[in-house]
C-alpha atoms as a PDB file:
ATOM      1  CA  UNK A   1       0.000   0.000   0.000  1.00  0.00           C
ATOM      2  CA  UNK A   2       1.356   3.029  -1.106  1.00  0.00           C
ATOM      3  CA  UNK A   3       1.623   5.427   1.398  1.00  0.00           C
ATOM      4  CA  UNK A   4       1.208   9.884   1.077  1.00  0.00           C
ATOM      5  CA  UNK A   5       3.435  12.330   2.605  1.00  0.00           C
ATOM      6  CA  UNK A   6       1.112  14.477   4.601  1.00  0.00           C
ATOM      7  CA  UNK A   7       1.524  18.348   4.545  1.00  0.00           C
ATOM      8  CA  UNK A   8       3.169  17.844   7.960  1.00  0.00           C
ATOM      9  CA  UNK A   9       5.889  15.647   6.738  1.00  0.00           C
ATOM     10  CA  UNK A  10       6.671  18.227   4.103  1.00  0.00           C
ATOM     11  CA  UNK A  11       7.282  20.968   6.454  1.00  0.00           C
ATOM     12  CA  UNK A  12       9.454  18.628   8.538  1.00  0.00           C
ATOM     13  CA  UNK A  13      11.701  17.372   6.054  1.00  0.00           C
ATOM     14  CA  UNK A  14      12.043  20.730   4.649  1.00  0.00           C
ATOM     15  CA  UNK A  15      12.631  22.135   7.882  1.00  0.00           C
ATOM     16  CA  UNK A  16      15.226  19.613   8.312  1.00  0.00           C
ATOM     17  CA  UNK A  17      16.619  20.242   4.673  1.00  0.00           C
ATOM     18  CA  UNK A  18      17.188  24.530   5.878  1.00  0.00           C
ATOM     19  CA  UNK A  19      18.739  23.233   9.223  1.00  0.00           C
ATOM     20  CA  UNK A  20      21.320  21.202   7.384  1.00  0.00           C
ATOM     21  CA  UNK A  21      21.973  24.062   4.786  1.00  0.00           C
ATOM     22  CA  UNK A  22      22.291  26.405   7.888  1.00  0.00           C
ATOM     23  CA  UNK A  23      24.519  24.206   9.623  1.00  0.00           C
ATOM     24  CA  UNK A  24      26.969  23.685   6.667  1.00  0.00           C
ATOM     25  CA  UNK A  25      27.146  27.955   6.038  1.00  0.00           C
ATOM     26  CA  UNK A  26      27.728  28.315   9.386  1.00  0.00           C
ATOM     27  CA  UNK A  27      30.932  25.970   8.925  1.00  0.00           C
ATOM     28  CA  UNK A  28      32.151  27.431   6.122  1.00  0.00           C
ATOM     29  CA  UNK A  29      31.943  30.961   7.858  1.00  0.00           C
ATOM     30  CA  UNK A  30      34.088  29.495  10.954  1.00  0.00           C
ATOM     31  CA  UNK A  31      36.681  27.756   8.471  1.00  0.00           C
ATOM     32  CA  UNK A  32      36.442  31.142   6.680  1.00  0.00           C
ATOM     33  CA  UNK A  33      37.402  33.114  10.036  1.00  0.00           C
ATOM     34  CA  UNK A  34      40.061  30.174  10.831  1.00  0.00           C
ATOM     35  CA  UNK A  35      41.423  30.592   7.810  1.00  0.00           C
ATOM     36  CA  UNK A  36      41.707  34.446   8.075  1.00  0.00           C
ATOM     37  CA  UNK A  37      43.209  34.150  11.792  1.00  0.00           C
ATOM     38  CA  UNK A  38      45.576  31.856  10.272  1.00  0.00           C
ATOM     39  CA  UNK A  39      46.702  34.197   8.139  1.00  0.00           C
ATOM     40  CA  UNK A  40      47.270  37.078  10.456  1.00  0.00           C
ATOM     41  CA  UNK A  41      48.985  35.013  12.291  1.00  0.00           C
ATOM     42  CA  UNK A  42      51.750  33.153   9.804  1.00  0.00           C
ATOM     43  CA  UNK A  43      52.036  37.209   8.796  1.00  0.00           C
ATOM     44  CA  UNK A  44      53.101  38.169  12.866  1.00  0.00           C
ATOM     45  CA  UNK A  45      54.899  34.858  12.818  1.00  0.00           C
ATOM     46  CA  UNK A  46      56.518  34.979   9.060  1.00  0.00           C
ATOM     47  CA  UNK A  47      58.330  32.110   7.397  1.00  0.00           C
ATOM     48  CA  UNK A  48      61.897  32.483   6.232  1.00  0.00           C
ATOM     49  CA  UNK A  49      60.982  33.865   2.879  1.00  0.00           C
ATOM     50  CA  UNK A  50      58.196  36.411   4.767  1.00  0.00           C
ATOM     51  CA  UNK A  51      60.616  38.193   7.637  1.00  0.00           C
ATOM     52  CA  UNK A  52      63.591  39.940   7.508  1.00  0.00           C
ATOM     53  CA  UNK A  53      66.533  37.797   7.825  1.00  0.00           C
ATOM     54  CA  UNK A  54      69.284  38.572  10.072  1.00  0.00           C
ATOM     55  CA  UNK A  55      72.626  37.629   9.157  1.00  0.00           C
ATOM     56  CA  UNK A  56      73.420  35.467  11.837  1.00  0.00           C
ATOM     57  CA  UNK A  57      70.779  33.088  10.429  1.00  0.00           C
ATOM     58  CA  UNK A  58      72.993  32.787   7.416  1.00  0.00           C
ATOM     59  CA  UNK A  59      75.711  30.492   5.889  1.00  0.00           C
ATOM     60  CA  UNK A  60      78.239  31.059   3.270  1.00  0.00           C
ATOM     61  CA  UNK A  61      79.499  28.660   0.786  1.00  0.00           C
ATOM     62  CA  UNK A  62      81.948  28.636  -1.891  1.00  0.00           C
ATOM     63  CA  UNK A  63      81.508  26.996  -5.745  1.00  0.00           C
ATOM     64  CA  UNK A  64      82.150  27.119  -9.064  1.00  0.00           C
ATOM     65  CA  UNK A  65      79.847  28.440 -11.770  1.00  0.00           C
ATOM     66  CA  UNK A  66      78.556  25.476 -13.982  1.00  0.00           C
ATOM     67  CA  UNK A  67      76.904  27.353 -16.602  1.00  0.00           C
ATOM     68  CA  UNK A  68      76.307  31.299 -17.446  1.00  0.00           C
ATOM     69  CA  UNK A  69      73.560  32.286 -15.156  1.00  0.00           C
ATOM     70  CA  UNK A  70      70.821  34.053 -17.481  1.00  0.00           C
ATOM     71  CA  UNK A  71      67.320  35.448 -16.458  1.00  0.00           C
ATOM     72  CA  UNK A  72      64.598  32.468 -16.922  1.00  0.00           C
ATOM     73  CA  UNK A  73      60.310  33.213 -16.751  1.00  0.00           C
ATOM     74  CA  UNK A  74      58.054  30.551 -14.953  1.00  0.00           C
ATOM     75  CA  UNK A  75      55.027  28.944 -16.096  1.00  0.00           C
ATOM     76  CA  UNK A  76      53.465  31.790 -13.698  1.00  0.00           C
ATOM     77  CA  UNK A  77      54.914  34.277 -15.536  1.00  0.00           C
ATOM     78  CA  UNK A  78      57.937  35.140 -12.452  1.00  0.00           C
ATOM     79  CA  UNK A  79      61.408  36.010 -13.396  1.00  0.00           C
ATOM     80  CA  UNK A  80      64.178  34.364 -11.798  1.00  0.00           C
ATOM     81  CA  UNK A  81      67.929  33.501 -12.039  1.00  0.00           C
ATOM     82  CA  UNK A  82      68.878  29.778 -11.054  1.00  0.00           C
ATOM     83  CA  UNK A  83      72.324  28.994 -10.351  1.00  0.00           C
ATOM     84  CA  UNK A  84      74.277  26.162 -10.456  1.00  0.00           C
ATOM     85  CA  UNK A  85      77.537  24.935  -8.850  1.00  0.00           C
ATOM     86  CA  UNK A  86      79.616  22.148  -9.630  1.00  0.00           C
ATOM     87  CA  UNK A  87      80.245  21.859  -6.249  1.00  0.00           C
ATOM     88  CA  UNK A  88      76.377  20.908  -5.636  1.00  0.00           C
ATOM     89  CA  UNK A  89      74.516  19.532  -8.216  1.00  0.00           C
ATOM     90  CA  UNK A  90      71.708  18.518  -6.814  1.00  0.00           C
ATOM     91  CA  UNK A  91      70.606  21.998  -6.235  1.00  0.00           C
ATOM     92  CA  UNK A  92      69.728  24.955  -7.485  1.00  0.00           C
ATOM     93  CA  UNK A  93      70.451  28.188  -6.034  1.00  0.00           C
ATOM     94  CA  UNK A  94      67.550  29.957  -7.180  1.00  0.00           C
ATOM     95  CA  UNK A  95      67.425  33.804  -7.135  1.00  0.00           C
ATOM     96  CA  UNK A  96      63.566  34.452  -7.587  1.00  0.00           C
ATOM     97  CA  UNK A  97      60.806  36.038  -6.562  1.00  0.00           C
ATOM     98  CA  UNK A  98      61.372  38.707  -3.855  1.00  0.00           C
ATOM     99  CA  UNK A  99      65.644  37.843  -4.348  1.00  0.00           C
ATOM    100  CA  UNK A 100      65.178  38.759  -8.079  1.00  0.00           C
ATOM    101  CA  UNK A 101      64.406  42.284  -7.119  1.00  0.00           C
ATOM    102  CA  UNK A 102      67.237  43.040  -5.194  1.00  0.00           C
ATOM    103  CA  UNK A 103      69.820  41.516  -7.692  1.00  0.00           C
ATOM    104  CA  UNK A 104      72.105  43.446  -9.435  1.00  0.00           C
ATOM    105  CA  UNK A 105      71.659  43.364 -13.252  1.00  0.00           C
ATOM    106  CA  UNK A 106      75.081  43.219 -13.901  1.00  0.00           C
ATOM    107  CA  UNK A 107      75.450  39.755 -12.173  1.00  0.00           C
ATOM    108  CA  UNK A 108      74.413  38.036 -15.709  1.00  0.00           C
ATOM    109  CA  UNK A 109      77.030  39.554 -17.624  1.00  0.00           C
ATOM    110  CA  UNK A 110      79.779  39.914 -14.980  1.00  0.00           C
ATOM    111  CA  UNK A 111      80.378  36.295 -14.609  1.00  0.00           C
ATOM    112  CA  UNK A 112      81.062  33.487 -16.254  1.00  0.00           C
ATOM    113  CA  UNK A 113      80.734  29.561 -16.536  1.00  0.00           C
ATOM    114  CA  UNK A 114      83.791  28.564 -14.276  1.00  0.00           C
ATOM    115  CA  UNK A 115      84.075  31.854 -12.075  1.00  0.00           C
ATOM    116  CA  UNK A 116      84.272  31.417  -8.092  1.00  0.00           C
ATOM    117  CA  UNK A 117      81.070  32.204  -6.386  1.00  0.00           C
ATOM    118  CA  UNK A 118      80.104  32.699  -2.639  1.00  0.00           C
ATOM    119  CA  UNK A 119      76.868  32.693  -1.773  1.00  0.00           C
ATOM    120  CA  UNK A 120      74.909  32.883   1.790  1.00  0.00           C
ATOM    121  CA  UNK A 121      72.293  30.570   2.157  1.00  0.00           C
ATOM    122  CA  UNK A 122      69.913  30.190   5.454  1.00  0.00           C
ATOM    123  CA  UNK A 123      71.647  27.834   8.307  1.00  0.00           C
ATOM    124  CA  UNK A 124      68.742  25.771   8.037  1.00  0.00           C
ATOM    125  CA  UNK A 125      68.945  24.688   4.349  1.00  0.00           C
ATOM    126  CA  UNK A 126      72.577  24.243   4.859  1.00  0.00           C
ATOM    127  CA  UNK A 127      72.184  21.833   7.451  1.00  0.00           C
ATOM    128  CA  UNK A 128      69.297  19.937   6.412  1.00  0.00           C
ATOM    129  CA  UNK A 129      69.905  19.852   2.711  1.00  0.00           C
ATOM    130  CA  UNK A 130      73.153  20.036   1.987  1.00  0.00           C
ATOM    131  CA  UNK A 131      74.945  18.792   5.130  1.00  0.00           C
ATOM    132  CA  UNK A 132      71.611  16.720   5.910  1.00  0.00           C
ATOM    133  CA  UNK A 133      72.593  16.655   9.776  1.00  0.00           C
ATOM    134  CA  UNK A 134      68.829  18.064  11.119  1.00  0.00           C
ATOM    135  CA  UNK A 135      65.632  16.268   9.475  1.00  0.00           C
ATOM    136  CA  UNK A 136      63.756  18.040   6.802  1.00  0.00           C
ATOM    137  CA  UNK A 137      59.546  18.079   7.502  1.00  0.00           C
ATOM    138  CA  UNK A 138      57.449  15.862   5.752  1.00  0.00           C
ATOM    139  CA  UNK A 139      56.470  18.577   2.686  1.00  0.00           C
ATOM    140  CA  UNK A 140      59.963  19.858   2.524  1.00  0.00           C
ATOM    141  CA  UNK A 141      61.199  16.785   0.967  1.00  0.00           C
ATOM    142  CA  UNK A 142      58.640  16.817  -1.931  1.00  0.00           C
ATOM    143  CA  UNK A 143      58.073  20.526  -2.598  1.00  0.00           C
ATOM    144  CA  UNK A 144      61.011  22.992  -3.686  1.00  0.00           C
ATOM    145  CA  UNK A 145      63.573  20.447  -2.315  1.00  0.00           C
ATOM    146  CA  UNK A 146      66.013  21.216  -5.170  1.00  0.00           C
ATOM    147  CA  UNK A 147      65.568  24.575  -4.429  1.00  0.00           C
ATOM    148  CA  UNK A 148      67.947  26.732  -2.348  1.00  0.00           C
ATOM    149  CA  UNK A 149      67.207  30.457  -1.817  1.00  0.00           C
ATOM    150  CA  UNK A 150      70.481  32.818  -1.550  1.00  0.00           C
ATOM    151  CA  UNK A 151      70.593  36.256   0.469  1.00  0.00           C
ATOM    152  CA  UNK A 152      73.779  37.226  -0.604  1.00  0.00           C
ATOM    153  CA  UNK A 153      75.975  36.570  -3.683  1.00  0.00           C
ATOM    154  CA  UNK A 154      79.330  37.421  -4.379  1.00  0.00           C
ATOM    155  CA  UNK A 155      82.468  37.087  -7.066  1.00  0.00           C
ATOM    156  CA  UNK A 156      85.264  38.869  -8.118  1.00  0.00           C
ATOM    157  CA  UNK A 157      85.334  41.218  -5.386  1.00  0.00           C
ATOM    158  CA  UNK A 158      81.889  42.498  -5.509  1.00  0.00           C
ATOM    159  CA  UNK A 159      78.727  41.956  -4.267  1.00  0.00           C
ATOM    160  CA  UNK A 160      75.750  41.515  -6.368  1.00  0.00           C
ATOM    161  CA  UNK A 161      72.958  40.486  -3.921  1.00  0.00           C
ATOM    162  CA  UNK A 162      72.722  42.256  -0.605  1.00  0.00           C
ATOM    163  CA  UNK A 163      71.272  41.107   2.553  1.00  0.00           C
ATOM    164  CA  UNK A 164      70.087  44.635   2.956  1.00  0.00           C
ATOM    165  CA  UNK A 165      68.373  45.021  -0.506  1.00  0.00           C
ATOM    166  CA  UNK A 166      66.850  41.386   0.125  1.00  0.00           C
ATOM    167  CA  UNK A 167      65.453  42.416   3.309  1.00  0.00           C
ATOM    168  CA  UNK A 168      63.586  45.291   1.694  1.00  0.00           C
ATOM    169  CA  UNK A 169      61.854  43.804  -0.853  1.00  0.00           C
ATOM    170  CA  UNK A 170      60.675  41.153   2.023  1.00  0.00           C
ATOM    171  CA  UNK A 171      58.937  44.043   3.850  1.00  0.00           C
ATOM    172  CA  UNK A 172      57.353  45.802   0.555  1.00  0.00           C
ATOM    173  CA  UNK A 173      55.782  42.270  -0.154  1.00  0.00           C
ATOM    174  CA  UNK A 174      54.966  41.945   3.440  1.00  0.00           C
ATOM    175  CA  UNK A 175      52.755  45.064   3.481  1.00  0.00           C
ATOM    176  CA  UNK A 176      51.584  44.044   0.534  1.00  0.00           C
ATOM    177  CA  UNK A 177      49.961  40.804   1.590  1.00  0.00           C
ATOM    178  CA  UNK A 178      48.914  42.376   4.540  1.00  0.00           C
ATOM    179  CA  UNK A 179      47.005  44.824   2.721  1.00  0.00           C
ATOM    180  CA  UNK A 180      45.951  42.361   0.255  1.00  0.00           C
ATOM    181  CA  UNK A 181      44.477  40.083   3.279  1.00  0.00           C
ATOM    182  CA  UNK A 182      43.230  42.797   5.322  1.00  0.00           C
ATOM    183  CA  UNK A 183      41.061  43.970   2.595  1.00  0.00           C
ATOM    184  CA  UNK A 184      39.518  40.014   1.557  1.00  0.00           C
ATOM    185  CA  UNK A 185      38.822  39.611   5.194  1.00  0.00           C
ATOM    186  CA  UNK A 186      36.931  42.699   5.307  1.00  0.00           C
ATOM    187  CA  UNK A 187      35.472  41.918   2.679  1.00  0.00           C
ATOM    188  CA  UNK A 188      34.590  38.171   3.497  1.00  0.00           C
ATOM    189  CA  UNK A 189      33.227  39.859   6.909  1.00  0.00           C
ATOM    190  CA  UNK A 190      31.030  42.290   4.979  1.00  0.00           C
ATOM    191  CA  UNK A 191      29.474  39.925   3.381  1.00  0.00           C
ATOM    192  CA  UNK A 192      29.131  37.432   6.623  1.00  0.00           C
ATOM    193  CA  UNK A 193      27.059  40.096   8.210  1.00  0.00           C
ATOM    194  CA  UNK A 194      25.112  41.178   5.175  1.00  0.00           C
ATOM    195  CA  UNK A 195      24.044  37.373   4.543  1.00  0.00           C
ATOM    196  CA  UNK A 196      23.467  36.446   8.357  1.00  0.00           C
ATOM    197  CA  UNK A 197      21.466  39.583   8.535  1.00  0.00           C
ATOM    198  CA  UNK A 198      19.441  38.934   5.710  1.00  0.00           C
ATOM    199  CA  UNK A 199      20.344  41.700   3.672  1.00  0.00           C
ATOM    200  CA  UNK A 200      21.386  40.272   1.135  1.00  0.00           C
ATOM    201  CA  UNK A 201      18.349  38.360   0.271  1.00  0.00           C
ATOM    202  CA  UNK A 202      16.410  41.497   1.133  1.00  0.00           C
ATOM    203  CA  UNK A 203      18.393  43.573  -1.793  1.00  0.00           C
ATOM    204  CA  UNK A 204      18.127  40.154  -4.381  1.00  0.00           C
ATOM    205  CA  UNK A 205      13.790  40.679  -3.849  1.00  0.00           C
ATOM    206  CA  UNK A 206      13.946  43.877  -4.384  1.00  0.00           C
ATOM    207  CA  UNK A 207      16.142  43.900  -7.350  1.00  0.00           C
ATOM    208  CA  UNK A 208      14.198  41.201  -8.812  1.00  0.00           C
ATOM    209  CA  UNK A 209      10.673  43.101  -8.667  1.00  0.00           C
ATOM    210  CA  UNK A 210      12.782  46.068  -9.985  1.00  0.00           C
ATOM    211  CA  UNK A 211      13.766  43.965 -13.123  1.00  0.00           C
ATOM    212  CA  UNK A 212      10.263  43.048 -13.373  1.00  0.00           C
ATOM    213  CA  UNK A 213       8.799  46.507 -13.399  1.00  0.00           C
ATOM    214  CA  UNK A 214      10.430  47.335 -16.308  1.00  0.00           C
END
């Protein structure tokens, strides 16, 4: 015997169906507000390529130029120079990013395949990469492992990457991400409140009967 949903059963499944709905927006609003403290927070904190870096942090190493360094785009559309040294080739000493900007442009034609280098790498890279005496995290050895930043680089007497000049481009692009996440979290907020306050839906009626008296 077939049986009928009663008017009753309607309202309580769809009451039931707005609950859940509810439930999972209010979620996605804490995750949102997670997220956002999170990034506040890594900001205050800031990982080595996101602080200043202080030069006892720093190691220097010596090596010879493999090939003529040149200027090389990513996929992303970021210019970089990577550099190679006999000395370590499993590695590349990658000037990108926020190091590109403080590199002297004469570095590519200065030097030359076979030229002594020195270059100043973090402590931490040193010893967990190259001298592999402290353990690398999980995510370090499959993302960017090849991939050594340098703060300084020098040859033939002069210096064509600065720990100084490095450590200002890391605070432009730290004030720029803060602005950049200061104003998405406002506006995430914004429209938080305008949704849990009903506004929004308010403003959607009343642009639809607008459309329609027209």
């Amino acid at each position: 015997m077939e049986q009928e949903l009663t008017p009753s059963g309607k309202f309580y499944r769809h009451t039931n169906i707005n609950m859940t709905a509810k439930k999972f927006k209010l979620i996605v609003f804490i995750l949102g507000l997670i997220f956002i403290a999170y990034g506040i927070y890594n900001y205050r904190k800031g990982s080595n390529n996101q602080r200043p870096i202080q030069k006892s942090e720093l190691t220097s190493i010596q090596g010879t130029l493999e090939k003529q360094p040149s200027v090389e785009k990513s996929k992303s559309g970021v210019r970089g120079v990577p550099v190679k040294l006999k000395e370590f080739p499993d590695f590349i000493f990658s000037v990108g990013s926020i190091n590109y900007g403080a590199l002297d442009d004469s570095f590519i034609s200065d030097v030359t395949k076979g030229d002594t280098i020195y270059l100043d790498i973090l402590t931490y890279d040193y010893e967990t990469k190259i001298r592999e005496i402290k353990d690398l995290s999980l995510s370090e050895k499959f993302i960017n492992y090849r991939f050594i930043e340098p703060f300084s680089i020098r040859s033939k007497g002069k210096t064509y990457l600065d720990l100084e000049n490095v450590n200002v481009q890391i605070e432009g692009n730290r004030a720029l991400g803060l602005l950049f996440l200061l104003m998405g979290a406002f506006i995430y907020l914004l429209y938080s409140i305008l949704y849990w306050t009903g506004s929004i839906k308010r403003f959607a009626i009343w642009w639809n009967r607008m459309q329609a008296s027209r």
